[in-house]
Protein backbone atom coordinates (compact mmCIF):
# COMPACT_ATOMS: atom_id res chain seq x y z
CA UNK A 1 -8.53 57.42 -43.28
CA UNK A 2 -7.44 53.88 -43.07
CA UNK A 3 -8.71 51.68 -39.63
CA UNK A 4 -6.74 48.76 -38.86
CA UNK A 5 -8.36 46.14 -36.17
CA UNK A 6 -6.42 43.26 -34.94
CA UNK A 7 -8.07 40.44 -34.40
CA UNK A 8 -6.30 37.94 -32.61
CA UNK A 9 -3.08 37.58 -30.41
CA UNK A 10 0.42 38.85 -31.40
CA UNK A 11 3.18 36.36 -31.10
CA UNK A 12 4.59 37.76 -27.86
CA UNK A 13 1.19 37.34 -26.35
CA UNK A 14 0.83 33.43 -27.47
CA UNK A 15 4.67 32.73 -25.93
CA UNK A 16 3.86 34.50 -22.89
CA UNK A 17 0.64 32.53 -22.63
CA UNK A 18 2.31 29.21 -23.43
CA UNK A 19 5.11 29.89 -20.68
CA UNK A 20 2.41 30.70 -18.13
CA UNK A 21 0.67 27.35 -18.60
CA UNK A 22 3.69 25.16 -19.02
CA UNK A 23 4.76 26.63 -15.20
CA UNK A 24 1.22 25.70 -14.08
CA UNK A 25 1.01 22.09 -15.41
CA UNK A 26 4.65 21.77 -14.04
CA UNK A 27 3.62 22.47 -10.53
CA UNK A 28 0.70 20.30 -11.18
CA UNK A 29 2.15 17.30 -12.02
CA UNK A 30 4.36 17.30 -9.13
CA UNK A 31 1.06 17.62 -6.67
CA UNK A 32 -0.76 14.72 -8.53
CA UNK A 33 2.42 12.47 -8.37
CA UNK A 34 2.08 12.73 -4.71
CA UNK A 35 -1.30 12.10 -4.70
CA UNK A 36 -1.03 9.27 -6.39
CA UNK A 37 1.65 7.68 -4.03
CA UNK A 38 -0.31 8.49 -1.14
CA UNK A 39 -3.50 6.52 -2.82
CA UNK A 40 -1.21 3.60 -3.45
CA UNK A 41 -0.44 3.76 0.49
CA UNK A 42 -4.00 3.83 1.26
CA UNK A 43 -4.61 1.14 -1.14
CA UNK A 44 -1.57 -1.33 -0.38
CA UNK A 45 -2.38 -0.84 3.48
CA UNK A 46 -6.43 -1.62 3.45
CA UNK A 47 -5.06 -4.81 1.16
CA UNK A 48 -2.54 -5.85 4.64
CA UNK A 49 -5.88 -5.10 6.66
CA UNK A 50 -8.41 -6.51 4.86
CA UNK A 51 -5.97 -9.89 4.01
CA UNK A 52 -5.14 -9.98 7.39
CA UNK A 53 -9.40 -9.57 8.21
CA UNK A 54 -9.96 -12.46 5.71
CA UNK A 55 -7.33 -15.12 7.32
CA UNK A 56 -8.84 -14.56 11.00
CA UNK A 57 -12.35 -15.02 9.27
CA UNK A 58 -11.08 -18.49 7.06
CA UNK A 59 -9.08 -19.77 10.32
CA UNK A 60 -12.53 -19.82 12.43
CA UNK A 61 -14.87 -20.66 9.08
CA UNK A 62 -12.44 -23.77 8.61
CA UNK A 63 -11.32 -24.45 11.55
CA UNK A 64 -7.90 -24.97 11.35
CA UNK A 65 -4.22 -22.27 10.81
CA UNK A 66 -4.13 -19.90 8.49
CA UNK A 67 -1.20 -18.22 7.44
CA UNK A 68 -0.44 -15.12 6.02
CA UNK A 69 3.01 -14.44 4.20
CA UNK A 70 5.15 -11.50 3.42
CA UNK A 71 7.92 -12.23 1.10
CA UNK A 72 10.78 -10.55 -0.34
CA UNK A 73 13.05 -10.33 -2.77
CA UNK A 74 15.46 -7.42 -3.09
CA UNK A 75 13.21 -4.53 -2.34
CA UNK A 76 9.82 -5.90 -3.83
CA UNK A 77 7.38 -7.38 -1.18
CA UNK A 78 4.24 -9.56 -1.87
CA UNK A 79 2.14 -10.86 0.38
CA UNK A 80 0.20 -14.49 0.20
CA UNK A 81 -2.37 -16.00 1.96
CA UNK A 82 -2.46 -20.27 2.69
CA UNK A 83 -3.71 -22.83 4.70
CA UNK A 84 -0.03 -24.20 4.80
CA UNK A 85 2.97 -22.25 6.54
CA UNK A 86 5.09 -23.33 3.07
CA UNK A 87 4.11 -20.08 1.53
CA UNK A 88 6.89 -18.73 -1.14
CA UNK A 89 4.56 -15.73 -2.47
CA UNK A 90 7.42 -15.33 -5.71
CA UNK A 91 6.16 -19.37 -6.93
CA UNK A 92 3.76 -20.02 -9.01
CA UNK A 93 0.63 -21.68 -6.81
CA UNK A 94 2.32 -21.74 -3.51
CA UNK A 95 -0.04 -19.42 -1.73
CA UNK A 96 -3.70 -20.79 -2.56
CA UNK A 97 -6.87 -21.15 -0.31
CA UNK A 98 -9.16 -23.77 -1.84
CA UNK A 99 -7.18 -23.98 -5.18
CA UNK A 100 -6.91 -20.64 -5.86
CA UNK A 101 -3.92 -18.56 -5.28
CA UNK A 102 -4.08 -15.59 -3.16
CA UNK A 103 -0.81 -13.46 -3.37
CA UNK A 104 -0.36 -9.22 -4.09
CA UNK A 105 1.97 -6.92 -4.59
CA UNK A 106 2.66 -5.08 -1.75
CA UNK A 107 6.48 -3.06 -2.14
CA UNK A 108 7.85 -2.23 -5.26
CA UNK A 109 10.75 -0.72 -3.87
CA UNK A 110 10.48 2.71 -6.26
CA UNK A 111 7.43 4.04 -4.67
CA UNK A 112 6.12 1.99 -1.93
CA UNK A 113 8.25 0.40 0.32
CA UNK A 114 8.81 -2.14 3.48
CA UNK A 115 11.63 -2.24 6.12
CA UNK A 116 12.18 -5.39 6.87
CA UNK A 117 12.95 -4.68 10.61
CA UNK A 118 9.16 -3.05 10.15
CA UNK A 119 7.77 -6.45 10.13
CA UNK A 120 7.28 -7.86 13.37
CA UNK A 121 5.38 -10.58 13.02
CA UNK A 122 7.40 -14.14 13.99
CA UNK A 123 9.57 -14.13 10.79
CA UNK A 124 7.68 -12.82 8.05
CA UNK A 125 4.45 -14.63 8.44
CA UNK A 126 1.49 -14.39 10.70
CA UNK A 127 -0.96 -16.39 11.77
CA UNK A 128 -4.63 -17.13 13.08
CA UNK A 129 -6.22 -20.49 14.83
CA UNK A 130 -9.67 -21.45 14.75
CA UNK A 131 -9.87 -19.77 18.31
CA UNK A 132 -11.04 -16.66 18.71
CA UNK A 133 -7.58 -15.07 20.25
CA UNK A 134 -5.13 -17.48 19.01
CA UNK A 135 -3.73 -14.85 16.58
CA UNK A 136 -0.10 -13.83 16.49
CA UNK A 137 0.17 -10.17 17.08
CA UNK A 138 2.64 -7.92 14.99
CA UNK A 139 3.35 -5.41 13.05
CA UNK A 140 3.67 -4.02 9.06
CA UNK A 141 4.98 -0.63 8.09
CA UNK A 142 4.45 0.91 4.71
CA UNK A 143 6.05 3.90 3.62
CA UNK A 144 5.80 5.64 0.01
CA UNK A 145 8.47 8.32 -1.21
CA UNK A 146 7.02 10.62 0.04
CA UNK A 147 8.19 9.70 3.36
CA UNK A 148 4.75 8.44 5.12
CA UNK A 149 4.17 5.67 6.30
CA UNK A 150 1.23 3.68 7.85
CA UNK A 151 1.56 0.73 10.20
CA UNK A 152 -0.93 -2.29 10.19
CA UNK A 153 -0.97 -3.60 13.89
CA UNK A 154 -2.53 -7.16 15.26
CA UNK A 155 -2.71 -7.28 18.45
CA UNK A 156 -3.81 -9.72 21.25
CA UNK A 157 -7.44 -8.33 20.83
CA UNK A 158 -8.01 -6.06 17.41
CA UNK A 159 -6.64 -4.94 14.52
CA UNK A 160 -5.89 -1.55 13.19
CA UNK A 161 -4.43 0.64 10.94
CA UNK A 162 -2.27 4.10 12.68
CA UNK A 163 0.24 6.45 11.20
CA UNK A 164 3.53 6.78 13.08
CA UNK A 165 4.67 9.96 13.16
CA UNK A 166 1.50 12.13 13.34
CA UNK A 167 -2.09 11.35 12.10
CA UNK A 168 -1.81 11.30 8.27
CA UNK A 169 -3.92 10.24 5.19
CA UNK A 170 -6.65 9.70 7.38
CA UNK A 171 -5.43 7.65 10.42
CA UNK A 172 -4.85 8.98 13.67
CA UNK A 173 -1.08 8.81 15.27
CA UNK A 174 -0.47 4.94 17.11
């Protein structure tokens, strides 16, 4: 009497095995794409906020206008920060504070994005005297693909970050 044992998996066991876990990293690629475009919300929003933060803080240190740009061209957006109101954030030292140039990305028109009727600020550029509530109030909308969107508003009095249609990624509804 002759005993066979099989050790190991039969090919129809390996393909079914392989099909299983190509569905599963299929479904969860698609989830981390989103999470990653809903991190570079987050991140591209606190940058508005805490830019924004900084230029209030340099108007009163120094004493004197500082201006904060948004630029475009096409769909990209960057966003500088200067002591002049001359800012072109797409040339090469044109934003700086004390010699050093202060411009980021901010839209790259494939994942994050910025309507330019979104921006509400006079033109495309706000800005903050050495008083305490000389600023210009205003408004910047972000959206990713993934359709949401976060608003950075200045107003008269405060600054603060609100999602528009309902509270999302952390922010309660302006």
């Amino acid at each position: 009497m002759t005993h066979f044992h099989d050790h190991g998996f039969t090919f129809i066991e390996l393909i079914i095995t392989l099909a299983i876990l190509g569905v599963i990293i299929s479904i969860s690629t698609a989830s981390y794409q989103g999470i990653l475009e809903n991190q570079t919300l987050l991140s591209r929003t606190s940058e508005v906020y805490y830019t924004l933060q900084l230029a209030k803080v340099e108007a009163i240190k120094r004493n004197q206008k500082i201006y904060v740009n948004f630029c475009q061209q096409g769909n990209i957006w960057k966003m500088g920060i200067s002591d002049t109101n001359q800012c072109d954030c797409f040339s090469t030292n044109s934003c700086q504070l004390d010699g050093v140039e202060k411009v980021q990305d901010l839209a790259d028109g494939k994942t994050i994005f910025i309507d330019s009727s979104t921006l509400t600020f006079t033109g495309t550029q706000a800005s903050y005297g050495a008083l305490r509530f000389s600023v210009e109030t205003g408004t910047v909308t972000i959206t990713n693909s993934e359709q949401h969107s976060l608003s950075i508003i200045q107003s008269a009095m405060r600054l603060r970050v609100c999602a528009l249609a309902q509270a999302q990624l952390g922010h309660k509804k302006c």
